[in-house]
Protein backbone atom coordinates (compact mmCIF):
# COMPACT_ATOMS: atom_id res chain seq x y z
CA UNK A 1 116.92 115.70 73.65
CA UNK A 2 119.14 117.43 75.89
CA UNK A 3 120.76 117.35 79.12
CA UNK A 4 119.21 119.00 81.85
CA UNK A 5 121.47 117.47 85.27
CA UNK A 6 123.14 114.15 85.82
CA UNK A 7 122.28 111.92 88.88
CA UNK A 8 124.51 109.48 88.66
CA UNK A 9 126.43 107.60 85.48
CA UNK A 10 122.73 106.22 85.10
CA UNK A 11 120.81 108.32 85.50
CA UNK A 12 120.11 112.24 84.24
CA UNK A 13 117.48 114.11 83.82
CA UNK A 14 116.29 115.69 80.38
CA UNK A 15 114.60 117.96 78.02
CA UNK A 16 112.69 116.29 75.37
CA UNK A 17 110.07 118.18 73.08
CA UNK A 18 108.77 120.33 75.38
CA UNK A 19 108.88 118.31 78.79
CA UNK A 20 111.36 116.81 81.21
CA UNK A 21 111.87 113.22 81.13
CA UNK A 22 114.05 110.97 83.23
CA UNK A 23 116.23 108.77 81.28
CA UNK A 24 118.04 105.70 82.19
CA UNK A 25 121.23 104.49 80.10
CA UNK A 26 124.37 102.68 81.68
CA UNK A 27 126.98 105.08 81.35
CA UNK A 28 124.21 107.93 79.85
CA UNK A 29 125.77 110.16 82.63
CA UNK A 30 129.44 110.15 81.86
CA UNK A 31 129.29 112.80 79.37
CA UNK A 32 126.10 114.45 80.38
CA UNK A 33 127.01 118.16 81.22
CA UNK A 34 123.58 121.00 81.29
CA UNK A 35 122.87 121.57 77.53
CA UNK A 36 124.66 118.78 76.01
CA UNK A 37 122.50 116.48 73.69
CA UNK A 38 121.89 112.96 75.06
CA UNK A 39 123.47 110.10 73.36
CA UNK A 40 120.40 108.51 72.37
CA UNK A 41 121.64 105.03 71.59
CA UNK A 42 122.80 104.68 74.81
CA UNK A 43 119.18 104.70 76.26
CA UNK A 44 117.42 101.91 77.84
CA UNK A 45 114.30 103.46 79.56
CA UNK A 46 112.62 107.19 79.70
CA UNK A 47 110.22 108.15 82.79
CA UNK A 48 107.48 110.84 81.82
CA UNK A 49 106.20 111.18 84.72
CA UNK A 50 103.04 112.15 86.03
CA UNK A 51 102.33 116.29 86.65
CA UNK A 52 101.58 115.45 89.81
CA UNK A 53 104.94 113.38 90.66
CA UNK A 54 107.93 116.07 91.17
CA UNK A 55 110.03 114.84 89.25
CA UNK A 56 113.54 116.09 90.42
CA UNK A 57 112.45 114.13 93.41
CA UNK A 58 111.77 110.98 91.79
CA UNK A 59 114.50 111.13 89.71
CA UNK A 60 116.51 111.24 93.52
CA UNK A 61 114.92 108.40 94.71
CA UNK A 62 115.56 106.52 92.03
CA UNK A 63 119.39 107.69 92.07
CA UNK A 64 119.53 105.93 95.47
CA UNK A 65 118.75 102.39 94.06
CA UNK A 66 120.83 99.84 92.12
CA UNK A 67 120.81 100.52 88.30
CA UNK A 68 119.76 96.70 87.85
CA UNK A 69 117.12 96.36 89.72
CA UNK A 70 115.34 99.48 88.49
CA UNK A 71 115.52 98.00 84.95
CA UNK A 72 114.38 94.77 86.55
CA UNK A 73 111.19 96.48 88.00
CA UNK A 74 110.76 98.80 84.58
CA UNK A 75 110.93 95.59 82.29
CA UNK A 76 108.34 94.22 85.11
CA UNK A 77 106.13 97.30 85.25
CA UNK A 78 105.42 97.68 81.38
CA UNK A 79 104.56 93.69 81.51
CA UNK A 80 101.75 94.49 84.41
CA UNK A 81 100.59 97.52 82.54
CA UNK A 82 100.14 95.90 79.51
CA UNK A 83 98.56 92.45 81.05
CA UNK A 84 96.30 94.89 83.28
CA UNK A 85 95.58 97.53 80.77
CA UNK A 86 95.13 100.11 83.13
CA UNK A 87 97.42 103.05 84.20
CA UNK A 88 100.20 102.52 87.47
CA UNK A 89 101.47 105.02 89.40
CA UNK A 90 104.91 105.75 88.27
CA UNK A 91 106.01 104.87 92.16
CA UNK A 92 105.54 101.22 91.49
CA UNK A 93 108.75 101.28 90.19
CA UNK A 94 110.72 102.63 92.46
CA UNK A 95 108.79 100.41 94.84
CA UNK A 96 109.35 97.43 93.43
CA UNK A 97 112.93 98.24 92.82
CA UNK A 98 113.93 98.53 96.02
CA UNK A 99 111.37 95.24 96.78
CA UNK A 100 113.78 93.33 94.40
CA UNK A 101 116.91 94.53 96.29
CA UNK A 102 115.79 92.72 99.27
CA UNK A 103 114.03 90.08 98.32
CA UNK A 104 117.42 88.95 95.76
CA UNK A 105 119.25 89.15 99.12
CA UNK A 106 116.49 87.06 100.88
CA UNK A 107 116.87 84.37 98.32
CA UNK A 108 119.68 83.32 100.19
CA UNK A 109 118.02 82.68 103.27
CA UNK A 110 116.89 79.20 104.13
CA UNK A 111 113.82 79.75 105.29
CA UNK A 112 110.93 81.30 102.57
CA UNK A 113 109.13 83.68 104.14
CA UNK A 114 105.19 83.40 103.62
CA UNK A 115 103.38 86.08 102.29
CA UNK A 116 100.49 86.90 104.52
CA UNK A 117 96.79 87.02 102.81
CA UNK A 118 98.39 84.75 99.44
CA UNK A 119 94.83 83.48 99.08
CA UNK A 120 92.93 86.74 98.56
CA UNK A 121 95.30 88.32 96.40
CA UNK A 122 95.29 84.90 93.98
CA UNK A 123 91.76 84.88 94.71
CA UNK A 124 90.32 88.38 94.33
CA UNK A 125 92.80 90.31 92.68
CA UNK A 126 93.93 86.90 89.83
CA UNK A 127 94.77 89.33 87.12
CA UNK A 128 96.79 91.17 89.59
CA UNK A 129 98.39 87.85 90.15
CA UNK A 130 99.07 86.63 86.95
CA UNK A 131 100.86 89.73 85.94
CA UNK A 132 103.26 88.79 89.27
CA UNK A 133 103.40 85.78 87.49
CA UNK A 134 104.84 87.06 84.43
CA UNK A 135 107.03 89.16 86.65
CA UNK A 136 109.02 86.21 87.67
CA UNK A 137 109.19 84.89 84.56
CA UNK A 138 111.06 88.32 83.45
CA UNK A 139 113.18 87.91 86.54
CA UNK A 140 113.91 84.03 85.45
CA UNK A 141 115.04 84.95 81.87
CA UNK A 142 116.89 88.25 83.06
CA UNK A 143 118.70 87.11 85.88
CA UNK A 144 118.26 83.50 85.29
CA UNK A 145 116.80 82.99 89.08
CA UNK A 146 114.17 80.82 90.35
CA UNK A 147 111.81 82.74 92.48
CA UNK A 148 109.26 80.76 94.72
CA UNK A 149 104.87 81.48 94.19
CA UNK A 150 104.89 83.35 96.74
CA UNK A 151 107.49 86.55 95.09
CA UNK A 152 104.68 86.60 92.20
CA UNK A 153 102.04 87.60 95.37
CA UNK A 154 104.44 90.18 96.47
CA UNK A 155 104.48 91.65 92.69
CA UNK A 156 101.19 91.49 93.10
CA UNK A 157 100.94 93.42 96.24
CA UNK A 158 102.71 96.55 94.43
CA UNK A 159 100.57 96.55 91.26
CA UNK A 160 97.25 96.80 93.46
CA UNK A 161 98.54 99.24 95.17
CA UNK A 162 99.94 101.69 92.06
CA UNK A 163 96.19 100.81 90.87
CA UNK A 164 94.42 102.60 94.02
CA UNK A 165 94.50 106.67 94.52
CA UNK A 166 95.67 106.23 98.15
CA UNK A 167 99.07 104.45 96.78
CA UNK A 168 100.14 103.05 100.00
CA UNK A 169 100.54 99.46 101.04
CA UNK A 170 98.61 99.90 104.42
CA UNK A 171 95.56 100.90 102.68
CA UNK A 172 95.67 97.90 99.96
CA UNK A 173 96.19 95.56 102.87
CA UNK A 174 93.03 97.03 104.19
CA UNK A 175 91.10 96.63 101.15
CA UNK A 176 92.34 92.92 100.95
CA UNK A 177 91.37 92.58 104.46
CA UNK A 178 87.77 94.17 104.43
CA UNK A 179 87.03 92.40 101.08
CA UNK A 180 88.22 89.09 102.25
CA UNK A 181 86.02 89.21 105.72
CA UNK A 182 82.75 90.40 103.66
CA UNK A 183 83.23 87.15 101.59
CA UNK A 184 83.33 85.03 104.57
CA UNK A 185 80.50 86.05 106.07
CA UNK A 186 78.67 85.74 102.83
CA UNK A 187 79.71 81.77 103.01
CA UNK A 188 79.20 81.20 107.00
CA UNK A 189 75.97 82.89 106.61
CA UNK A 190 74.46 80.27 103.56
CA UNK A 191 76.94 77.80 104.31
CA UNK A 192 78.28 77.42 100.65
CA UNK A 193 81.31 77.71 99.45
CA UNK A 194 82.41 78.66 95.85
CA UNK A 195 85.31 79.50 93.78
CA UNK A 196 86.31 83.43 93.52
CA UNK A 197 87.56 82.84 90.13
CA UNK A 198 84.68 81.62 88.46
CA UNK A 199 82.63 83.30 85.74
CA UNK A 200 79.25 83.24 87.60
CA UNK A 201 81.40 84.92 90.86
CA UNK A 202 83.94 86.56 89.60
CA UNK A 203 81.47 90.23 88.37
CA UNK A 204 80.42 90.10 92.25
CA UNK A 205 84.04 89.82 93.79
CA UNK A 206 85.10 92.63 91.21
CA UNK A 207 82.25 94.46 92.65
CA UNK A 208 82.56 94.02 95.67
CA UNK A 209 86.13 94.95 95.59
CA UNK A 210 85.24 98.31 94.30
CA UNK A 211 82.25 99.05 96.64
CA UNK A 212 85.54 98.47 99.61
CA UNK A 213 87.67 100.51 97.51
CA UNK A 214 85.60 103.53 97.40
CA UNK A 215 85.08 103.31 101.30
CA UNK A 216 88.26 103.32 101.71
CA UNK A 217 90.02 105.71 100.00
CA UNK A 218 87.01 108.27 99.48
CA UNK A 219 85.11 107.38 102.80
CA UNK A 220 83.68 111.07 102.80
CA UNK A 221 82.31 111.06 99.38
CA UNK A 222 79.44 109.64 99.79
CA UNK A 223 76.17 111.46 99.33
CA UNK A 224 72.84 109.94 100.33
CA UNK A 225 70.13 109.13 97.56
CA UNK A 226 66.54 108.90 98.52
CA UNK A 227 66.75 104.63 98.28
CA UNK A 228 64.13 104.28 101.14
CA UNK A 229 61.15 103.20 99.62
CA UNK A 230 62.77 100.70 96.85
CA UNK A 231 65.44 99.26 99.98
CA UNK A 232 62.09 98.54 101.80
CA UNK A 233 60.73 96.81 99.41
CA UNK A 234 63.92 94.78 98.62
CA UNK A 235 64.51 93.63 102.34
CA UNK A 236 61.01 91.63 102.11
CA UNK A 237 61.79 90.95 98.48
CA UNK A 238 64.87 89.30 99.76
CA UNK A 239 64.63 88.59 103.92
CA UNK A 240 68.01 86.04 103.90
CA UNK A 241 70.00 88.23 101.75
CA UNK A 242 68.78 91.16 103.81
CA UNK A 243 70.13 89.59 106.93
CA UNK A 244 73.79 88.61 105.58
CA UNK A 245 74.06 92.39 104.32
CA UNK A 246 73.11 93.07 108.07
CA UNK A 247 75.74 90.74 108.96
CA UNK A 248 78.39 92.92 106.69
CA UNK A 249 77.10 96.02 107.91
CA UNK A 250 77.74 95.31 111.14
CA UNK A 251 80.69 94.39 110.92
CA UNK A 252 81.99 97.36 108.82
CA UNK A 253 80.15 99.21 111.69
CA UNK A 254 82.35 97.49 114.43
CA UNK A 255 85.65 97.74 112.71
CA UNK A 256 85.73 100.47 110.17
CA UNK A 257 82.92 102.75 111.63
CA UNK A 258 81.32 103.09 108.29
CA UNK A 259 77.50 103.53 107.94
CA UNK A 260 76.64 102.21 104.76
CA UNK A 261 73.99 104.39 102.85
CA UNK A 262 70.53 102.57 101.42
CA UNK A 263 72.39 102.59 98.21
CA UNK A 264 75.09 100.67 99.09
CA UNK A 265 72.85 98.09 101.39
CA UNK A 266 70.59 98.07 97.97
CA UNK A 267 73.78 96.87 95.94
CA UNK A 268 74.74 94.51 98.46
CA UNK A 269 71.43 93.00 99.26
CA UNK A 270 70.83 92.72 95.97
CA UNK A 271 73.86 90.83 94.66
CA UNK A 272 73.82 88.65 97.53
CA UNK A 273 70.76 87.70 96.28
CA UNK A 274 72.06 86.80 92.65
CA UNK A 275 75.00 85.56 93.78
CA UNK A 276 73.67 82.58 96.49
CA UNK A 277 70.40 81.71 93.82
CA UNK A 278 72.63 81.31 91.24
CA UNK A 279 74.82 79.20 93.33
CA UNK A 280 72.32 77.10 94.40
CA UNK A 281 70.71 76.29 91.04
């Protein structure tokens, strides 16, 4: 591994079997001059990122930040990835980075501030949650501080988000939002409640969280399918469920504009329908 340019004392940039890598030592930079071979035992964490991440420009960003707290949010990252098993965007950790450097200072404060929608996220995105969990945990044994339930929803926040293609915060609001509001309607309209973290709801909130997620970030990739016989059929199959997905489509109508296509109204109709008889049994 060699050199390629030094940030800062932290942070350099590098050549390592035929790609460049970011790597993060303290004091990895001191010595680092173009060509020079990295002193390997001084490294704590190497960034490959993605080809589609510059990554002279990441490697900036992340030269802005303090050294601890992107170790913090590395240490926290590979926790999520591996609780989650699914691939982040490398951003997450220069967003949650520069989340910690605030929210350390906030500590202070006397006053906790709330996170807004801390129900849906525990509720429809729990493994999500759980790794924020485990986030403070790393933060407890690291820094030895005591962060209150509502940090590990704010952990939370920045995982969903690396998981989605749109990678911004507005848009997985949204999706929380959207997902949420279906649900409720869904309970006003059969006047049941149930728990989103059961094993007989759980498939349909992961589901349904998908069907919103598509919407949302690919809202123009939707091609119609020639559902109009077997949605007919299924609407006087099913009239109740058939009136709650009217319910939803309206409202995604009103506040989205989206038009759902028979294929969608078939998969919401349909598990609906599972969803409320098996509830009921």
């Amino acid at each position: 591994m060699k050199s390629i340019r030094k940030y800062n004392n932290n942070i350099i940039l590098a050549y390592d079997r035929g790609h460049e890598v970011i790597v993060l030592g303290k004091g990895i930079g001191f010595q680092a001059s173009p060509g020079s071979p990295v002193d390997t035992s001084l490294i704590e964490k190497v960034f490959v990122p993605q080809e589609s991440i510059q990554i002279s420009r990441f490697a900036e960003i992340l030269s802005d930040l303090a050294y601890e707290y992107i170790l913090l949010a590395t240490k926290v990252t590979d926790c999520g990835k591996e609780l989650l098993q699914t691939k982040l965007n490398p951003s997450v950790v220069v967003a949650l980075a520069d989340h910690f450097s605030v929210a350390f200072q906030r500590l202070q404060e006397p006053n906790v501030m709330q996170t807004p929608l801390k129900w849906d996220i525990r509720h429809l995105y729990p493994k999500e949650f759980q790794a924020g969990l485990q986030g403070l945990e790393i933060i407890r044994q690291e820094r030895q501080v005591v962060f209150p339930e509502s940090e590990a929803v704010n952990i939370a926040l920045h995982f969903i988000n690396a998981e989605t293609d749109s990678s911004d915060m507005p848009t997985t609001f949204k999706i929380l939002t959207i997902t949420s509001d279906i649900i409720k309607i869904i309970k006003e309209h059969f006047h049941i409640t149930f728990d989103e973290e059961s094993f007989d709801v759980m498939p349909f909130v992961m589901h349904l969280r998908n069907f919103v997620l598509q919407y949302t970030v690919h809202p123009n990739q939707k091609s119609p399918t020639r559902d109009d016989e077997l949605y007919g059929m299924i609407i006087q199959r099913y009239p109740e469920a058939s009136a709650c997905c009217n319910r939803i489509c309206t409202y995604l109508q009103e506040t989205q504009g989206w038009k759902l296509l028979h294929h969608d109204l078939l998969f919401l109709t349909l598990h609906i329908r599972r969803i409320t008889e098996r509830l009921s049994q």
